[in-house]
PDB file of N, CA and C in Angstrom:
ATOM      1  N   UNK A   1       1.207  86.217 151.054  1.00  0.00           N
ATOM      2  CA  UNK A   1       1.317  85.124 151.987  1.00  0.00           C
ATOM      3  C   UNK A   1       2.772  84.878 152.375  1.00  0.00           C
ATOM      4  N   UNK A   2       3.668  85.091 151.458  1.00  0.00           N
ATOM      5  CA  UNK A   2       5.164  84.952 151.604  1.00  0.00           C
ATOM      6  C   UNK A   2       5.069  85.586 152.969  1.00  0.00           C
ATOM      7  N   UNK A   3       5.156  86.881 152.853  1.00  0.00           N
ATOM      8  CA  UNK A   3       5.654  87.802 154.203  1.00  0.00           C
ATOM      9  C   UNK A   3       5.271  87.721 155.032  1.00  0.00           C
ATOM     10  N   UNK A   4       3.632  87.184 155.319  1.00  0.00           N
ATOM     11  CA  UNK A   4       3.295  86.470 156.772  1.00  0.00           C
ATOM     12  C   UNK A   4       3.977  85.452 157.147  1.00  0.00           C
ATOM     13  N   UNK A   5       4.358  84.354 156.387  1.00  0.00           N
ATOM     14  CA  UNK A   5       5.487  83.698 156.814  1.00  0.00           C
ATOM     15  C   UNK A   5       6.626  83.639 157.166  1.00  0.00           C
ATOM     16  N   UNK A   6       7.189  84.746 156.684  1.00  0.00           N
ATOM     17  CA  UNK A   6       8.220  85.042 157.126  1.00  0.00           C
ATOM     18  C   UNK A   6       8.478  85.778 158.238  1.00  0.00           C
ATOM     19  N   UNK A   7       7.532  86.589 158.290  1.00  0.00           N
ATOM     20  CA  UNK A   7       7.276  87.667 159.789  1.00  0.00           C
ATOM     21  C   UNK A   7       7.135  86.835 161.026  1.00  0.00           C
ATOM     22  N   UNK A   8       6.494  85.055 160.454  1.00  0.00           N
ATOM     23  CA  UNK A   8       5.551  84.262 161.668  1.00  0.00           C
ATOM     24  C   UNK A   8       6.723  83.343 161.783  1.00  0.00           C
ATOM     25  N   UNK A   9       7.661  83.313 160.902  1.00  0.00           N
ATOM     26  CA  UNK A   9       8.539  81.987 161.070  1.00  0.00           C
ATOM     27  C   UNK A   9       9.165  81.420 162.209  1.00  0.00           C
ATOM     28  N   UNK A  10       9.023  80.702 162.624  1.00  0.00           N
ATOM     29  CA  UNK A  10       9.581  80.035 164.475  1.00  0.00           C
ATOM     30  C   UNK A  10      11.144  80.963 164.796  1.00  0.00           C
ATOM     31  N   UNK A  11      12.101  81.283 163.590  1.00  0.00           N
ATOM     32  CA  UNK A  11      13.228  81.764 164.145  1.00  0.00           C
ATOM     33  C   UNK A  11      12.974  83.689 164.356  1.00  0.00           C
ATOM     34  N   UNK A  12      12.322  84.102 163.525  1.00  0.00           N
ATOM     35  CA  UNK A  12      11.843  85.002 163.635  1.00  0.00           C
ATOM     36  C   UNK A  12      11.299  85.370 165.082  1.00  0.00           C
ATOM     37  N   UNK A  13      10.448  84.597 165.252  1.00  0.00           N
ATOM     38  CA  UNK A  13       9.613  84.833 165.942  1.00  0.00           C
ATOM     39  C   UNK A  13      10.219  84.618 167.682  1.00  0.00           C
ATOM     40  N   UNK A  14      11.369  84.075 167.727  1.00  0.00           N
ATOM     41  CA  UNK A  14      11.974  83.593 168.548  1.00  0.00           C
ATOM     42  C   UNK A  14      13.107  85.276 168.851  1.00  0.00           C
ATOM     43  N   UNK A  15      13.649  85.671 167.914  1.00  0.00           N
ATOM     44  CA  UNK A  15      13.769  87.231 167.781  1.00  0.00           C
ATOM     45  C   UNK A  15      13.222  87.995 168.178  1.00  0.00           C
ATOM     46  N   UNK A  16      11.669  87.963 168.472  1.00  0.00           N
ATOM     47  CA  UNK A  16      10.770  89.071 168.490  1.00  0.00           C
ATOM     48  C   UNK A  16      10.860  88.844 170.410  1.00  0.00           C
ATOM     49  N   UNK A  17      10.982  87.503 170.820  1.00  0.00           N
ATOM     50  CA  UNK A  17      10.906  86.917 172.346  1.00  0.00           C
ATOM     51  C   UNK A  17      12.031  87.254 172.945  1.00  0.00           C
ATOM     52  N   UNK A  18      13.434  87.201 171.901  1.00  0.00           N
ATOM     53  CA  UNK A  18      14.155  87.803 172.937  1.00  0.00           C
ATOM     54  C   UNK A  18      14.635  89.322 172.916  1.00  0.00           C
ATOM     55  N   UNK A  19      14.129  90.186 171.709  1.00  0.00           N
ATOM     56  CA  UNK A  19      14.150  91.222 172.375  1.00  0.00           C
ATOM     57  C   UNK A  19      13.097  92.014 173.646  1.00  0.00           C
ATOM     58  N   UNK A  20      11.824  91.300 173.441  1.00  0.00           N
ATOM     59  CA  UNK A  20      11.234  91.619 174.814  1.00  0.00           C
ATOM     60  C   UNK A  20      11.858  91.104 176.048  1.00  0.00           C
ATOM     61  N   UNK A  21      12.856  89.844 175.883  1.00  0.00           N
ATOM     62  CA  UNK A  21      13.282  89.547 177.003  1.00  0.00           C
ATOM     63  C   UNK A  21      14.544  90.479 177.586  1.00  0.00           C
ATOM     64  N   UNK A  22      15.352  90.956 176.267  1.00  0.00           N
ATOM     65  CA  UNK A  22      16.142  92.409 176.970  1.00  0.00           C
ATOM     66  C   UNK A  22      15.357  93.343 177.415  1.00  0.00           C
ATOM     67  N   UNK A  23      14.092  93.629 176.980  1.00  0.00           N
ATOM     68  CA  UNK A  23      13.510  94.835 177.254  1.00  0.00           C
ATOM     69  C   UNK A  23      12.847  94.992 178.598  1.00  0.00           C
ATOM     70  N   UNK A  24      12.325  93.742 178.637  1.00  0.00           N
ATOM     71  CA  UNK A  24      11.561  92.958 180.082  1.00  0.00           C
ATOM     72  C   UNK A  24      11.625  93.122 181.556  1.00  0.00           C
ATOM     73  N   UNK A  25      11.655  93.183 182.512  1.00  0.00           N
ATOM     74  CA  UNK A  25      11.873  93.062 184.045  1.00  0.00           C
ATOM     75  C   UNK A  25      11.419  91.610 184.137  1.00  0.00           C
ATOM     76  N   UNK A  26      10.674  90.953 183.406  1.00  0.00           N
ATOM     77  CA  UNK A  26      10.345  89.537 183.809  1.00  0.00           C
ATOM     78  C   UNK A  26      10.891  88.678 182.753  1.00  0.00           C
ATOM     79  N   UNK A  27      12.373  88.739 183.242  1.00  0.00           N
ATOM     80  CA  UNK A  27      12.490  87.500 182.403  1.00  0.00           C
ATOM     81  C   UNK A  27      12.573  86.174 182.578  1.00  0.00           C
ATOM     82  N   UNK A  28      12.545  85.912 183.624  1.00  0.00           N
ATOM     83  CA  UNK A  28      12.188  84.358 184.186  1.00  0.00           C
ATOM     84  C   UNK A  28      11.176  83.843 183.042  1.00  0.00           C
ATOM     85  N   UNK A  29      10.053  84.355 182.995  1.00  0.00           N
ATOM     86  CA  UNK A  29       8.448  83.939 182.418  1.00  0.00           C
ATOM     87  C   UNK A  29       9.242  83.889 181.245  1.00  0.00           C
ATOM     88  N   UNK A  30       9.954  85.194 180.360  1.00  0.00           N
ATOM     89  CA  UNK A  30      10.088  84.842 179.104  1.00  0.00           C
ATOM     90  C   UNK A  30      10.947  84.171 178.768  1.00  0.00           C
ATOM     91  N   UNK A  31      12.152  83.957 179.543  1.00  0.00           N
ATOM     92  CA  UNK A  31      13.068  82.753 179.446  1.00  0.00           C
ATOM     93  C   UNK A  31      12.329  81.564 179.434  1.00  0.00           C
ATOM     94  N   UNK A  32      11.405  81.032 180.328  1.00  0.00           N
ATOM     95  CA  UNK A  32      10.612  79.757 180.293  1.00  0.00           C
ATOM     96  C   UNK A  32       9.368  79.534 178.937  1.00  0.00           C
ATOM     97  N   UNK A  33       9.199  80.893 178.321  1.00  0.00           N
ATOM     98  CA  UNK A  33       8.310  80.726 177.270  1.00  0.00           C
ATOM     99  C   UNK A  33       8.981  80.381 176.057  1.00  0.00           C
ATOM    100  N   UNK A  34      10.445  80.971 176.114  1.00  0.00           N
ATOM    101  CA  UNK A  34      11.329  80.938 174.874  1.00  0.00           C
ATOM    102  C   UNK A  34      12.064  79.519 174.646  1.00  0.00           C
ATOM    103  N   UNK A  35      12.163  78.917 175.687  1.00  0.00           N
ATOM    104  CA  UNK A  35      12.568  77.911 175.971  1.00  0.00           C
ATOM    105  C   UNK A  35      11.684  76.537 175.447  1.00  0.00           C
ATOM    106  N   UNK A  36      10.372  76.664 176.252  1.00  0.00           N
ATOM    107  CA  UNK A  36       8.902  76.073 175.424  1.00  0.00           C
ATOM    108  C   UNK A  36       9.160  76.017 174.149  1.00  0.00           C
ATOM    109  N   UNK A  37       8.720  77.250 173.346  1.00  0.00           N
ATOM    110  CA  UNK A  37       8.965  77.630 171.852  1.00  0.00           C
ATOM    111  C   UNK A  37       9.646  76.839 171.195  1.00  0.00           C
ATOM    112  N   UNK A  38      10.900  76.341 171.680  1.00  0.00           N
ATOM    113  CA  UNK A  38      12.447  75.883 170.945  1.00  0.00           C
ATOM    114  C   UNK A  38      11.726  74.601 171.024  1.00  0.00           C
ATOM    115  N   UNK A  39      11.959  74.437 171.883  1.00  0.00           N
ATOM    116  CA  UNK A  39      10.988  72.699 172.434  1.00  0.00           C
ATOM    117  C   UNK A  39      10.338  72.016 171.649  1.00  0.00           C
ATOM    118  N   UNK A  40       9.063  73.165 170.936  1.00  0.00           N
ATOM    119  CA  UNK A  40       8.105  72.622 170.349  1.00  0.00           C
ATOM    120  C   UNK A  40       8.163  73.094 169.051  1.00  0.00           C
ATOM    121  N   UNK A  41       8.869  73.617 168.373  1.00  0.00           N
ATOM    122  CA  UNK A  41       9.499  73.760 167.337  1.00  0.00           C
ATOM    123  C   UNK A  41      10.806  72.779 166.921  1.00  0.00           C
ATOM    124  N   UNK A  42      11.800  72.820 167.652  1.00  0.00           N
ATOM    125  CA  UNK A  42      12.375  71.444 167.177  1.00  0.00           C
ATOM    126  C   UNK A  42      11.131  70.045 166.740  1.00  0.00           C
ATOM    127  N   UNK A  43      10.410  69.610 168.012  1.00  0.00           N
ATOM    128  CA  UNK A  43       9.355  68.856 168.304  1.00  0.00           C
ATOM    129  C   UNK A  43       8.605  68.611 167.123  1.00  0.00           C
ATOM    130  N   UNK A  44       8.226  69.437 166.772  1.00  0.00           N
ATOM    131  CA  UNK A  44       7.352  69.836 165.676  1.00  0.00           C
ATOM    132  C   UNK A  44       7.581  69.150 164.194  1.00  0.00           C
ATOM    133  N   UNK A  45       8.885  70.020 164.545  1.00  0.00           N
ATOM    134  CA  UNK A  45       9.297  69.651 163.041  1.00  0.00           C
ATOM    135  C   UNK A  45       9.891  68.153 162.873  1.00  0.00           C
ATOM    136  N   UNK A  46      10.735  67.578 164.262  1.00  0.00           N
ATOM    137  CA  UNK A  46      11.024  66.143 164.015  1.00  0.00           C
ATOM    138  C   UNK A  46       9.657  65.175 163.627  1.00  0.00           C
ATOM    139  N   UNK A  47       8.455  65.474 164.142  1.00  0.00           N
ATOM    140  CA  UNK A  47       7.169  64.523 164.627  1.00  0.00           C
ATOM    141  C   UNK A  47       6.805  64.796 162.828  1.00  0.00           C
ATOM    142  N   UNK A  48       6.778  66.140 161.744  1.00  0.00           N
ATOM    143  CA  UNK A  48       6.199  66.378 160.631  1.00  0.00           C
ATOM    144  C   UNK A  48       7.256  65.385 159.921  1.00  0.00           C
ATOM    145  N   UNK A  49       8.409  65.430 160.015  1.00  0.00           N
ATOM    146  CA  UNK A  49       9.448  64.605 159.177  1.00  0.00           C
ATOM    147  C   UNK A  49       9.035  62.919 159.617  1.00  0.00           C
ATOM    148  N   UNK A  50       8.728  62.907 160.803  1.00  0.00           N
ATOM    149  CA  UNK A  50       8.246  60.916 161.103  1.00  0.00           C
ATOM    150  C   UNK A  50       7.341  60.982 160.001  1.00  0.00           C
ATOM    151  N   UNK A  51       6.172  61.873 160.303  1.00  0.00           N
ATOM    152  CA  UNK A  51       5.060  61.143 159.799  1.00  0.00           C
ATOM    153  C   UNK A  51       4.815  61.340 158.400  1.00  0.00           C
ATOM    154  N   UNK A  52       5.199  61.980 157.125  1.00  0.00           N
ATOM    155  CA  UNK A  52       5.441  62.717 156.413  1.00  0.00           C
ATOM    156  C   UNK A  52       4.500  62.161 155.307  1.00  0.00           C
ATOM    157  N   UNK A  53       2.903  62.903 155.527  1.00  0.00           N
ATOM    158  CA  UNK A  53       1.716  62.145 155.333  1.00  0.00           C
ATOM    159  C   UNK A  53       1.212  63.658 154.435  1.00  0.00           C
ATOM    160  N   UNK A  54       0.700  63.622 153.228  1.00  0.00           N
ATOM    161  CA  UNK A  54      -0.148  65.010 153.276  1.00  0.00           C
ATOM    162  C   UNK A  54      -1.291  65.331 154.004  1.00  0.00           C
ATOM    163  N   UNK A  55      -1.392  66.304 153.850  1.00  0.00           N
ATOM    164  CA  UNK A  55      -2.709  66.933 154.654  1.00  0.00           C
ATOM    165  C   UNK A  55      -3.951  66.239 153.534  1.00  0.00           C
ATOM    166  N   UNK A  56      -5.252  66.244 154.708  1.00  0.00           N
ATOM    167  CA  UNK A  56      -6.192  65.073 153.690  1.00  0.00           C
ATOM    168  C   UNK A  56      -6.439  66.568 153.262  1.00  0.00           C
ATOM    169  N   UNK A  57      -7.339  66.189 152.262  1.00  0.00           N
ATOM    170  CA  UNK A  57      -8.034  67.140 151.221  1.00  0.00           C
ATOM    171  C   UNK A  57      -9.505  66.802 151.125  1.00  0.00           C
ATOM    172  N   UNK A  58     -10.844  67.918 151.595  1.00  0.00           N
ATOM    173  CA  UNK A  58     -11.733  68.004 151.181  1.00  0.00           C
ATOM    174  C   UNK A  58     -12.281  67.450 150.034  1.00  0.00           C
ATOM    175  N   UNK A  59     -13.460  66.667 150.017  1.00  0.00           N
ATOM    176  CA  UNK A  59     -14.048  66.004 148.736  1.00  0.00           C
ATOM    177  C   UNK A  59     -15.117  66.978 148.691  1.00  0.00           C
ATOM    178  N   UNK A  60     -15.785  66.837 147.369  1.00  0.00           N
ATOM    179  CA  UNK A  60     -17.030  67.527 146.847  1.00  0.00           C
ATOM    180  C   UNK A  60     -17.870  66.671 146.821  1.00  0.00           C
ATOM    181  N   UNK A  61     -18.975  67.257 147.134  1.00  0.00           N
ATOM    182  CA  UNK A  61     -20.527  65.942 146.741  1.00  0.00           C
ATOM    183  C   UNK A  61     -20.394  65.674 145.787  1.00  0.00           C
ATOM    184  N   UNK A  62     -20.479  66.414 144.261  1.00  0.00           N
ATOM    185  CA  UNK A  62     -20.129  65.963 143.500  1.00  0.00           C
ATOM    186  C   UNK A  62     -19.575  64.509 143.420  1.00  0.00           C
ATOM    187  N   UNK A  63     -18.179  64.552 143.798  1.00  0.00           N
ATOM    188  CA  UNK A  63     -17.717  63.725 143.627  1.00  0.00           C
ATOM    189  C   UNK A  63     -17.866  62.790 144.359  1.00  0.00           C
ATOM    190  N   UNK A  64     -18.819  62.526 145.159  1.00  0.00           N
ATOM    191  CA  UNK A  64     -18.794  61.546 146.419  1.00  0.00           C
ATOM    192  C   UNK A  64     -20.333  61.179 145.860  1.00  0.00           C
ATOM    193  N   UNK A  65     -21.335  62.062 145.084  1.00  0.00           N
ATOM    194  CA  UNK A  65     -22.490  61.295 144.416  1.00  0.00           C
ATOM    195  C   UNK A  65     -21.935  60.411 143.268  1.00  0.00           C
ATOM    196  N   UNK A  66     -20.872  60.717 142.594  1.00  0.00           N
ATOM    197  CA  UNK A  66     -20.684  59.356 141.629  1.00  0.00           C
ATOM    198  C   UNK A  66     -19.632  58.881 141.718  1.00  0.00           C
ATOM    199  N   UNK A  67     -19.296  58.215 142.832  1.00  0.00           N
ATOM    200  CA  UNK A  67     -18.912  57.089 143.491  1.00  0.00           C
ATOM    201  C   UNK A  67     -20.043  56.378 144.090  1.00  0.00           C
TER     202      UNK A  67
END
């Protein structure tokens, strides 16, 4: 799981956008996608630090019959 994360990581992955954008003839589109990206990655991560809530967690019947 490490290395999918790391392969998927927003800066990484922002690497992978701009070498297609050297490689590219269209870079308008990928300039405007890479740009997005940053956007919503800064975004992202400020909005996870506001709210800084865990993720809920699944109950079991079990445990929801004795309650």
């Amino acid at each position: 799981m490490n290395i999918v994360s790391n392969l998927f990581n927003p800066i990484v992955c922002a690497g992978y956008v701009m070498a297609f954008y050297l490689l590219s003839h269209r870079r308008f589109e990928i300039l405007v996608f890479l740009i997005w990206f940053i956007f919503l990655s800064v975004f992202l991560t400020f909005m996870k630090s506001l709210i800084q809530q865990a993720r809920p967690y699944w109950m079991d019947i079990a445990d929801v019959k004795m309650l």
